[in-house]
PDB file of N, CA and C in Angstrom:
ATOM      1  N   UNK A   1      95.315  25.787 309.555  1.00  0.00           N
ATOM      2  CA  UNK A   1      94.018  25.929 308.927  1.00  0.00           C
ATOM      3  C   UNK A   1      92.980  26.114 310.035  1.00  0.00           C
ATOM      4  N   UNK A   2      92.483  27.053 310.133  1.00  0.00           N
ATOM      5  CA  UNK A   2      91.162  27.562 310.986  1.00  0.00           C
ATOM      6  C   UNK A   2      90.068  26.317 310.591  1.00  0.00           C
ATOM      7  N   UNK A   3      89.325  26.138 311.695  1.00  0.00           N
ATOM      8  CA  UNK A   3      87.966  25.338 311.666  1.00  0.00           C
ATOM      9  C   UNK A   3      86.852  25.524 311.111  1.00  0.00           C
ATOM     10  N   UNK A   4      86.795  25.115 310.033  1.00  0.00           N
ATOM     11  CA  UNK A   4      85.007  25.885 309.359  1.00  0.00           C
ATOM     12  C   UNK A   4      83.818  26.163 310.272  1.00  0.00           C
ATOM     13  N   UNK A   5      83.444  27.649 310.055  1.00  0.00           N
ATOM     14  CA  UNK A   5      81.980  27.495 311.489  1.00  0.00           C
ATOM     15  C   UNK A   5      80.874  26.497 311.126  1.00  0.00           C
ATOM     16  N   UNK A   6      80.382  26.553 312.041  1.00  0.00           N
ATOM     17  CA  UNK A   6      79.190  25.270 311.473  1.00  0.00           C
ATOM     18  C   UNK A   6      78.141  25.742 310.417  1.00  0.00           C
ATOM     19  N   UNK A   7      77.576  27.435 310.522  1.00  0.00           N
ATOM     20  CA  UNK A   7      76.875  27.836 309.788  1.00  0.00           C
ATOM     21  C   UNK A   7      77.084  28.792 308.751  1.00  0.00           C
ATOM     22  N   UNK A   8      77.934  28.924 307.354  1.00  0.00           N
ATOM     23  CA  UNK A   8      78.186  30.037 307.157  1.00  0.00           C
ATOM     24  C   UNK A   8      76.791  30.877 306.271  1.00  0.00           C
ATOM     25  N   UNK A   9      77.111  31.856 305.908  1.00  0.00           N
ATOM     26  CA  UNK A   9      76.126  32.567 305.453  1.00  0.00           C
ATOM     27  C   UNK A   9      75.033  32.139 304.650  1.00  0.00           C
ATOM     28  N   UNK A  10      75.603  31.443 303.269  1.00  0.00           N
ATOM     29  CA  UNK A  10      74.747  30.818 302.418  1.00  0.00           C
ATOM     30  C   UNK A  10      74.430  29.256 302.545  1.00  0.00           C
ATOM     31  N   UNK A  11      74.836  29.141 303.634  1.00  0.00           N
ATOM     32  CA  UNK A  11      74.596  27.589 304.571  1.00  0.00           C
ATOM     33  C   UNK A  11      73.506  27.990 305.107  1.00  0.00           C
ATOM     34  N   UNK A  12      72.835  28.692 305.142  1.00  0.00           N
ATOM     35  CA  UNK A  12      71.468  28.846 306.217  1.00  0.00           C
ATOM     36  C   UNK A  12      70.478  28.884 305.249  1.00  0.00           C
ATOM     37  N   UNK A  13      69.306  28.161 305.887  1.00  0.00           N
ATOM     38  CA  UNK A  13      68.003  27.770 304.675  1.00  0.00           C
ATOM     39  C   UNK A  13      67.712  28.978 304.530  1.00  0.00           C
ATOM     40  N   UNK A  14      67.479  30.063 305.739  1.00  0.00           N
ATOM     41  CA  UNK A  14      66.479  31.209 305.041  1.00  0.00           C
ATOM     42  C   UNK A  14      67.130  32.057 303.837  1.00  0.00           C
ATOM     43  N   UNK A  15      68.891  31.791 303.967  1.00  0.00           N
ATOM     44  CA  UNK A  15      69.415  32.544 302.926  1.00  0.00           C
ATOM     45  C   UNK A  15      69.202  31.808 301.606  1.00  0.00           C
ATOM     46  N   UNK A  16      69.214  30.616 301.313  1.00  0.00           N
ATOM     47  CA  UNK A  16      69.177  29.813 300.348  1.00  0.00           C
ATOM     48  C   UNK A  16      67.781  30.289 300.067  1.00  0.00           C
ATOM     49  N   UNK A  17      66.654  30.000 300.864  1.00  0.00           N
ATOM     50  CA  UNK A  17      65.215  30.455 300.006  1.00  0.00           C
ATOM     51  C   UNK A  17      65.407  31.724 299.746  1.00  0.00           C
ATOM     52  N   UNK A  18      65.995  32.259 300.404  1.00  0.00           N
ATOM     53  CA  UNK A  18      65.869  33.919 299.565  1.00  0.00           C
ATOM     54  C   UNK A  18      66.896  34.105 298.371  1.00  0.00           C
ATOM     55  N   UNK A  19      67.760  33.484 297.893  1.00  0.00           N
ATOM     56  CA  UNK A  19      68.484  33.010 296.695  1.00  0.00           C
ATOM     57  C   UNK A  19      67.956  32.536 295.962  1.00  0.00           C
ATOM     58  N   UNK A  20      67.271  31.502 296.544  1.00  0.00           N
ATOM     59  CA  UNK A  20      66.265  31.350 295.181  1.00  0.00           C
ATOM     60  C   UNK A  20      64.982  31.810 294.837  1.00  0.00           C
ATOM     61  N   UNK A  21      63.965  32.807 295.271  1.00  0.00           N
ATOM     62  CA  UNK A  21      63.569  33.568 295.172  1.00  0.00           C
ATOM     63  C   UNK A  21      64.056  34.726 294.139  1.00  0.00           C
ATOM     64  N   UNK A  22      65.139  35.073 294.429  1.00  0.00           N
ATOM     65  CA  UNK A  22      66.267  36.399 293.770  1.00  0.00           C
ATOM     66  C   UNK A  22      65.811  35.783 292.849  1.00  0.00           C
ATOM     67  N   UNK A  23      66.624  34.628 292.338  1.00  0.00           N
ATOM     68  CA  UNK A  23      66.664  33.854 290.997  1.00  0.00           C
ATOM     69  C   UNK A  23      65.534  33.366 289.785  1.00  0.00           C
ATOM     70  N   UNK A  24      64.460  33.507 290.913  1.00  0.00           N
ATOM     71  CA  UNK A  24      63.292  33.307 290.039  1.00  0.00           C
ATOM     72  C   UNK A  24      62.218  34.701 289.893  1.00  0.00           C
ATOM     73  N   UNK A  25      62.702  35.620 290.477  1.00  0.00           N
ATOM     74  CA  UNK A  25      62.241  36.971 290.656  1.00  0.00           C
ATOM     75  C   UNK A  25      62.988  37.572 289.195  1.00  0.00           C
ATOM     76  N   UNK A  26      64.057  37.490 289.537  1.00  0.00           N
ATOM     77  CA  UNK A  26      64.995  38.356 288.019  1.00  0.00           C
ATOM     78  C   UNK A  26      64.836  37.213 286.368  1.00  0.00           C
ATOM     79  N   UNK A  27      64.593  35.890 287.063  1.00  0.00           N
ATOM     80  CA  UNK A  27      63.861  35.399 285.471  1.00  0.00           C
ATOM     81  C   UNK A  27      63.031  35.745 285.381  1.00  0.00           C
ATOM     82  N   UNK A  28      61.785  36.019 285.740  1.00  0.00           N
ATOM     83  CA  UNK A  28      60.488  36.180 285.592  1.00  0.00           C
ATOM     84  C   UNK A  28      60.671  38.065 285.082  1.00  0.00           C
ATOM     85  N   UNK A  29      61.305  38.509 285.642  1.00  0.00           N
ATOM     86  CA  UNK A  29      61.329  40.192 285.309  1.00  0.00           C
ATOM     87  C   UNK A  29      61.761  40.019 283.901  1.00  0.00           C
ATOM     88  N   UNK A  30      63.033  38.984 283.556  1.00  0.00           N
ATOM     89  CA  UNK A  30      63.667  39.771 281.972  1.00  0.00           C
ATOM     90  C   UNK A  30      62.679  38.872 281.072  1.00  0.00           C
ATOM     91  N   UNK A  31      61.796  38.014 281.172  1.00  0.00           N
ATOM     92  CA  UNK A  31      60.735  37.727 280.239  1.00  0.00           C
ATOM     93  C   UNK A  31      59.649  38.671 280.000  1.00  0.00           C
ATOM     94  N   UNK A  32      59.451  38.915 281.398  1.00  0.00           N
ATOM     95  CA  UNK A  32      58.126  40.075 281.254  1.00  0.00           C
ATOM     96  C   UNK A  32      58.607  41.577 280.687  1.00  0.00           C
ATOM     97  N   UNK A  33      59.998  41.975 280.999  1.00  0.00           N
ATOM     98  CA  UNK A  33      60.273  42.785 280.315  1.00  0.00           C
ATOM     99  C   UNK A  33      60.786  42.643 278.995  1.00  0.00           C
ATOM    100  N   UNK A  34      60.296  41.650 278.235  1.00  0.00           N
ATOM    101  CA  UNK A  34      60.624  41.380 277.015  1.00  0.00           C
ATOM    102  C   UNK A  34      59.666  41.747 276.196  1.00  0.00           C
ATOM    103  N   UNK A  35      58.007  41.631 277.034  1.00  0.00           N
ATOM    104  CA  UNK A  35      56.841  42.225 276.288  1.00  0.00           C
ATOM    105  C   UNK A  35      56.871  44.024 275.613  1.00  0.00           C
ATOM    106  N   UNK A  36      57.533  44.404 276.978  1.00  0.00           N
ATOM    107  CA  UNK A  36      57.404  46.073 276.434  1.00  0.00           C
ATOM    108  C   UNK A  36      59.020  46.357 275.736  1.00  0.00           C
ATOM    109  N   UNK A  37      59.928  45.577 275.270  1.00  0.00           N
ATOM    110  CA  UNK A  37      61.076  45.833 274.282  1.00  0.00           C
ATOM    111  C   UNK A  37      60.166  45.681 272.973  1.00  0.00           C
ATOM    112  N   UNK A  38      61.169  46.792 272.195  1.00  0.00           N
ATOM    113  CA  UNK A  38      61.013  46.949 270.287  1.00  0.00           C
ATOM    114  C   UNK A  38      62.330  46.202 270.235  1.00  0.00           C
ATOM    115  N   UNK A  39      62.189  45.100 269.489  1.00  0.00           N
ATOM    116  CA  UNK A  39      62.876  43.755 268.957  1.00  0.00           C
ATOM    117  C   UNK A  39      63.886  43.862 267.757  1.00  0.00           C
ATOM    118  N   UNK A  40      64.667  43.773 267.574  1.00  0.00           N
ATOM    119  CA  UNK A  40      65.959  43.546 266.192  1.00  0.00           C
ATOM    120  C   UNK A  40      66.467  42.320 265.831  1.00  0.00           C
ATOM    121  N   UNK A  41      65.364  41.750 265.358  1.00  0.00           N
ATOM    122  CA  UNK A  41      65.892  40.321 264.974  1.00  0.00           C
ATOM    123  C   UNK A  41      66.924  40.476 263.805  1.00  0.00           C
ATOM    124  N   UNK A  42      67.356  39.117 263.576  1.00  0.00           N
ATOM    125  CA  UNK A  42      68.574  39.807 262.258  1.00  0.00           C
ATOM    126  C   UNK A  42      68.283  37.814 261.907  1.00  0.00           C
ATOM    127  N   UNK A  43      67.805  37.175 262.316  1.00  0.00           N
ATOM    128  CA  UNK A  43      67.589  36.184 261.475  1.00  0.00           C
ATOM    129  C   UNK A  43      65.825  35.104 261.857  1.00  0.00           C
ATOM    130  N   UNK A  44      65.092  35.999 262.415  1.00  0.00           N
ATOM    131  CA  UNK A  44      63.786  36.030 261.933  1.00  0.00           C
ATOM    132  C   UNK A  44      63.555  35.069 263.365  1.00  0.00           C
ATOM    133  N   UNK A  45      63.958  34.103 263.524  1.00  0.00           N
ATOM    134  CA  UNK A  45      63.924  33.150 264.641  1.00  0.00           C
ATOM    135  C   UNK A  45      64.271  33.769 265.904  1.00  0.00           C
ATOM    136  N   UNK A  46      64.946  34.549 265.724  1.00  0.00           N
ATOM    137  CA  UNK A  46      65.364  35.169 267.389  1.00  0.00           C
ATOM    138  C   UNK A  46      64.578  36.483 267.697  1.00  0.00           C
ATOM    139  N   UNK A  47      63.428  36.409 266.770  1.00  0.00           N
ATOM    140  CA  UNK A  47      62.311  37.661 266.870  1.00  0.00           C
ATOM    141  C   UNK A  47      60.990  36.906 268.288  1.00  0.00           C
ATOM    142  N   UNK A  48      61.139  35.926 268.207  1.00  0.00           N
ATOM    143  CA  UNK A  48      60.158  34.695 269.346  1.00  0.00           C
ATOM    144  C   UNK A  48      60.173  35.484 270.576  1.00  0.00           C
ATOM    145  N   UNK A  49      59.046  35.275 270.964  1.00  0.00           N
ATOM    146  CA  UNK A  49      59.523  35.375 272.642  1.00  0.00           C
ATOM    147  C   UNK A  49      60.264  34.847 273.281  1.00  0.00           C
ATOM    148  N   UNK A  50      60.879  35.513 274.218  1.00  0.00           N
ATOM    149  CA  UNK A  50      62.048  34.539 275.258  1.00  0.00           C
ATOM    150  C   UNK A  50      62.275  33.747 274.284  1.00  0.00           C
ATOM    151  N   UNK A  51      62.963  34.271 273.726  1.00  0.00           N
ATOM    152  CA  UNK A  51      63.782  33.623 272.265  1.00  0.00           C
ATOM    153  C   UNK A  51      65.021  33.035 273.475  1.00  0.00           C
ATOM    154  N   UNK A  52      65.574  34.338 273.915  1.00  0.00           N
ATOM    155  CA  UNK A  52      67.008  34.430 274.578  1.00  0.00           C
ATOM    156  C   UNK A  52      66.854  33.540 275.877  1.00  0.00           C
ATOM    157  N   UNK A  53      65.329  33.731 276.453  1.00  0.00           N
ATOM    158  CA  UNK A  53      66.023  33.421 277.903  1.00  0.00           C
ATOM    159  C   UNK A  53      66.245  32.199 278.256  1.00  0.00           C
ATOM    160  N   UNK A  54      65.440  31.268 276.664  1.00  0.00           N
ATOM    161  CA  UNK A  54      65.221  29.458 275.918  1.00  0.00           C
ATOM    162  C   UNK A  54      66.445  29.355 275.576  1.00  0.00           C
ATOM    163  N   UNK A  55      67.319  30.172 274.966  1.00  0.00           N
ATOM    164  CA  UNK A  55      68.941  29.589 274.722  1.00  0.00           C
ATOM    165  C   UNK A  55      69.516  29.490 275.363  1.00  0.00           C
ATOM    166  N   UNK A  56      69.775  30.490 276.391  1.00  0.00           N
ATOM    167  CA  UNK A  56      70.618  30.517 277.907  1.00  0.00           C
ATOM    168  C   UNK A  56      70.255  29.471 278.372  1.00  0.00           C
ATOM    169  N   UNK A  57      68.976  28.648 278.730  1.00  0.00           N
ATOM    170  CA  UNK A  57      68.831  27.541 279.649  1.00  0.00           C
ATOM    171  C   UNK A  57      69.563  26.687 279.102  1.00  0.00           C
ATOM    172  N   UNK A  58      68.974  26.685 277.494  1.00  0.00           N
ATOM    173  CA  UNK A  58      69.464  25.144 276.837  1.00  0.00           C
ATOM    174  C   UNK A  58      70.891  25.397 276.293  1.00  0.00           C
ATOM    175  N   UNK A  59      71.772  26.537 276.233  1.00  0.00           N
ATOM    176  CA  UNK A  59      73.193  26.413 276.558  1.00  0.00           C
ATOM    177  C   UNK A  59      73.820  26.278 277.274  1.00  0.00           C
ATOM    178  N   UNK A  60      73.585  26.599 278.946  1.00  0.00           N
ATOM    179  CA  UNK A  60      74.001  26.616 279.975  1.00  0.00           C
ATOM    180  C   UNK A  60      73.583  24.305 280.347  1.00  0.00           C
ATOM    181  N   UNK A  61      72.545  24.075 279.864  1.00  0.00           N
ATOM    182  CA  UNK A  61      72.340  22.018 279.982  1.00  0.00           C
ATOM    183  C   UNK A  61      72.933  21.924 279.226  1.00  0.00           C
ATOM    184  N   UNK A  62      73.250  22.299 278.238  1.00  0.00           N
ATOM    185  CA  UNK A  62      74.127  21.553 277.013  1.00  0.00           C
ATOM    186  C   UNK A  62      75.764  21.639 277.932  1.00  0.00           C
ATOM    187  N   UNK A  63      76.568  22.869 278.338  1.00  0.00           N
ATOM    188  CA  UNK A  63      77.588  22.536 279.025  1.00  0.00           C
ATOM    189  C   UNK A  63      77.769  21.786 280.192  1.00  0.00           C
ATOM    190  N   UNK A  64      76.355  21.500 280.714  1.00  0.00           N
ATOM    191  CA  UNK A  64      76.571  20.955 281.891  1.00  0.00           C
ATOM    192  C   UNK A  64      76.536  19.577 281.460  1.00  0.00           C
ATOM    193  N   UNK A  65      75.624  19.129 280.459  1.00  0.00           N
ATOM    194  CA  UNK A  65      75.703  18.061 280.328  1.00  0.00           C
ATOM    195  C   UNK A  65      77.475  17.313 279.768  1.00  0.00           C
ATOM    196  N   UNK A  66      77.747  17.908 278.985  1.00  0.00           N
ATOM    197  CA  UNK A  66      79.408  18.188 278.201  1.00  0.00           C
ATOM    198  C   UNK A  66      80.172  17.859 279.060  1.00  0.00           C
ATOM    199  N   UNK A  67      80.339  18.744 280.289  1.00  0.00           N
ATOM    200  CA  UNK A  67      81.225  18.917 281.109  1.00  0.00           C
ATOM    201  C   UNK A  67      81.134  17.796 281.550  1.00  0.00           C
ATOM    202  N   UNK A  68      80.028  16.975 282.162  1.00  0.00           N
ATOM    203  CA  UNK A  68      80.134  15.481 282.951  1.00  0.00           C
ATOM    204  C   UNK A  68      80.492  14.489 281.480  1.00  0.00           C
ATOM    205  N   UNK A  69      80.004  14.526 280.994  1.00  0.00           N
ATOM    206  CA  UNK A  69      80.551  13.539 279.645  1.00  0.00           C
ATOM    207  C   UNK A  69      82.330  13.451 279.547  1.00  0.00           C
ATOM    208  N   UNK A  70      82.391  14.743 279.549  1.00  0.00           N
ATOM    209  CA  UNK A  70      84.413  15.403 279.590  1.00  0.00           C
ATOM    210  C   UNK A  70      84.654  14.449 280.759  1.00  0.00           C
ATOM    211  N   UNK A  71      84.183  14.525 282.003  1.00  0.00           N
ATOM    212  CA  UNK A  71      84.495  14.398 283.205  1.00  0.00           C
ATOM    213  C   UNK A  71      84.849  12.506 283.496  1.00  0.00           C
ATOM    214  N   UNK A  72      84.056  12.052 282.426  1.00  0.00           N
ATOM    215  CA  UNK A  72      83.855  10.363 282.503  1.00  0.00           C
ATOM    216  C   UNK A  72      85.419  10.001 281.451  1.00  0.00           C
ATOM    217  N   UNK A  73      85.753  11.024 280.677  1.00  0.00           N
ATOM    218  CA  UNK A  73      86.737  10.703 280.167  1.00  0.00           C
ATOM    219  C   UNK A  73      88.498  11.182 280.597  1.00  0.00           C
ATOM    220  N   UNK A  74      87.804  12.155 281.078  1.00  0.00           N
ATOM    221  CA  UNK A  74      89.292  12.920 282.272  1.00  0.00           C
ATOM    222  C   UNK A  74      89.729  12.019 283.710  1.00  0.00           C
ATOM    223  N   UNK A  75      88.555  11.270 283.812  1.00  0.00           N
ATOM    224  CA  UNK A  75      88.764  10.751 285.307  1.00  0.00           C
ATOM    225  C   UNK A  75      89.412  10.007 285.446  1.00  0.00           C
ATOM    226  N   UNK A  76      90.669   9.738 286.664  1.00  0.00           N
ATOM    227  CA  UNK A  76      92.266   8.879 286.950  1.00  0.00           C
ATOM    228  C   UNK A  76      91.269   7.972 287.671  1.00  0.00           C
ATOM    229  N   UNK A  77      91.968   6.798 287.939  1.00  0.00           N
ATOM    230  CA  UNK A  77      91.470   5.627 288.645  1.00  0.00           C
ATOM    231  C   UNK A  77      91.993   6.482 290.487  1.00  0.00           C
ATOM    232  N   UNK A  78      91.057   5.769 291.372  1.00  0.00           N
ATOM    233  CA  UNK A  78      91.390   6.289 292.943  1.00  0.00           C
ATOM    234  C   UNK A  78      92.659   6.048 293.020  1.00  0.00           C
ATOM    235  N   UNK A  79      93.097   5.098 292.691  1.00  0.00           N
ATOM    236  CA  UNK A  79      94.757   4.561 293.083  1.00  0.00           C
ATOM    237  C   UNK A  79      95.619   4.929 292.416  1.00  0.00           C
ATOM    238  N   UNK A  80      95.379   6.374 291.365  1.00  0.00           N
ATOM    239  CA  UNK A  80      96.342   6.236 290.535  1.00  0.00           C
ATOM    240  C   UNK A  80      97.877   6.910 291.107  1.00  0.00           C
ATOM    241  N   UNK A  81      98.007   7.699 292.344  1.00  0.00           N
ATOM    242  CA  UNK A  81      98.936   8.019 292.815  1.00  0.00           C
ATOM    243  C   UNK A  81      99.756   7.551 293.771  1.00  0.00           C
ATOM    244  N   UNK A  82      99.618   6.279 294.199  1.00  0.00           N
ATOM    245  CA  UNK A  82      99.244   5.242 295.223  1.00  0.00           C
ATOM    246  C   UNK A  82     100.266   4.196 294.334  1.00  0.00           C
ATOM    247  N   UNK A  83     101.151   4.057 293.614  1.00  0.00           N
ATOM    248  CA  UNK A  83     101.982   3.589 292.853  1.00  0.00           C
ATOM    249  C   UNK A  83     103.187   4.103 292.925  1.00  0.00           C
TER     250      UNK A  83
END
């Protein structure tokens, strides 16, 4: 096994601020480009603004939250192989 370098690419702050930048650059674009879309709602509620980009957040916390809940019930004791 080779030695990890000390710095890799997305280990470096300026890359990380510019990641997150990206990230808040391309949210901010698909809201604002939500003003100049013609809309097809099909059940009246998803006609809202950033109807979509409010579900994605709160589906994407809802699994995260899930997943650690799963995680408290999947988890072996430290010692369990140690027997």
């Amino acid at each position: 096994m080779k030695p990890k370098k000390e710095f890799d690419y997305f280990d470096r702050p300026e890359t990380i601020k510019k990641l997150w930048v990206l990230l808040y650059a391309t949210c901010a674009l698909t809201v604002v480009l939500e003003l100049f879309m013609h809309k097809h709602p099909h059940f009246g509620f998803d006609g809202f603004f950033a109807f979509h980009a409010i579900l994605g957040f709160v589906a994407c916390a809802v699994l995260i939250l899930f997943s650690k809940a799963i995680g408290l019930v999947l988890k072996v004791k430290e010692d369990y192989y140690d027997k």
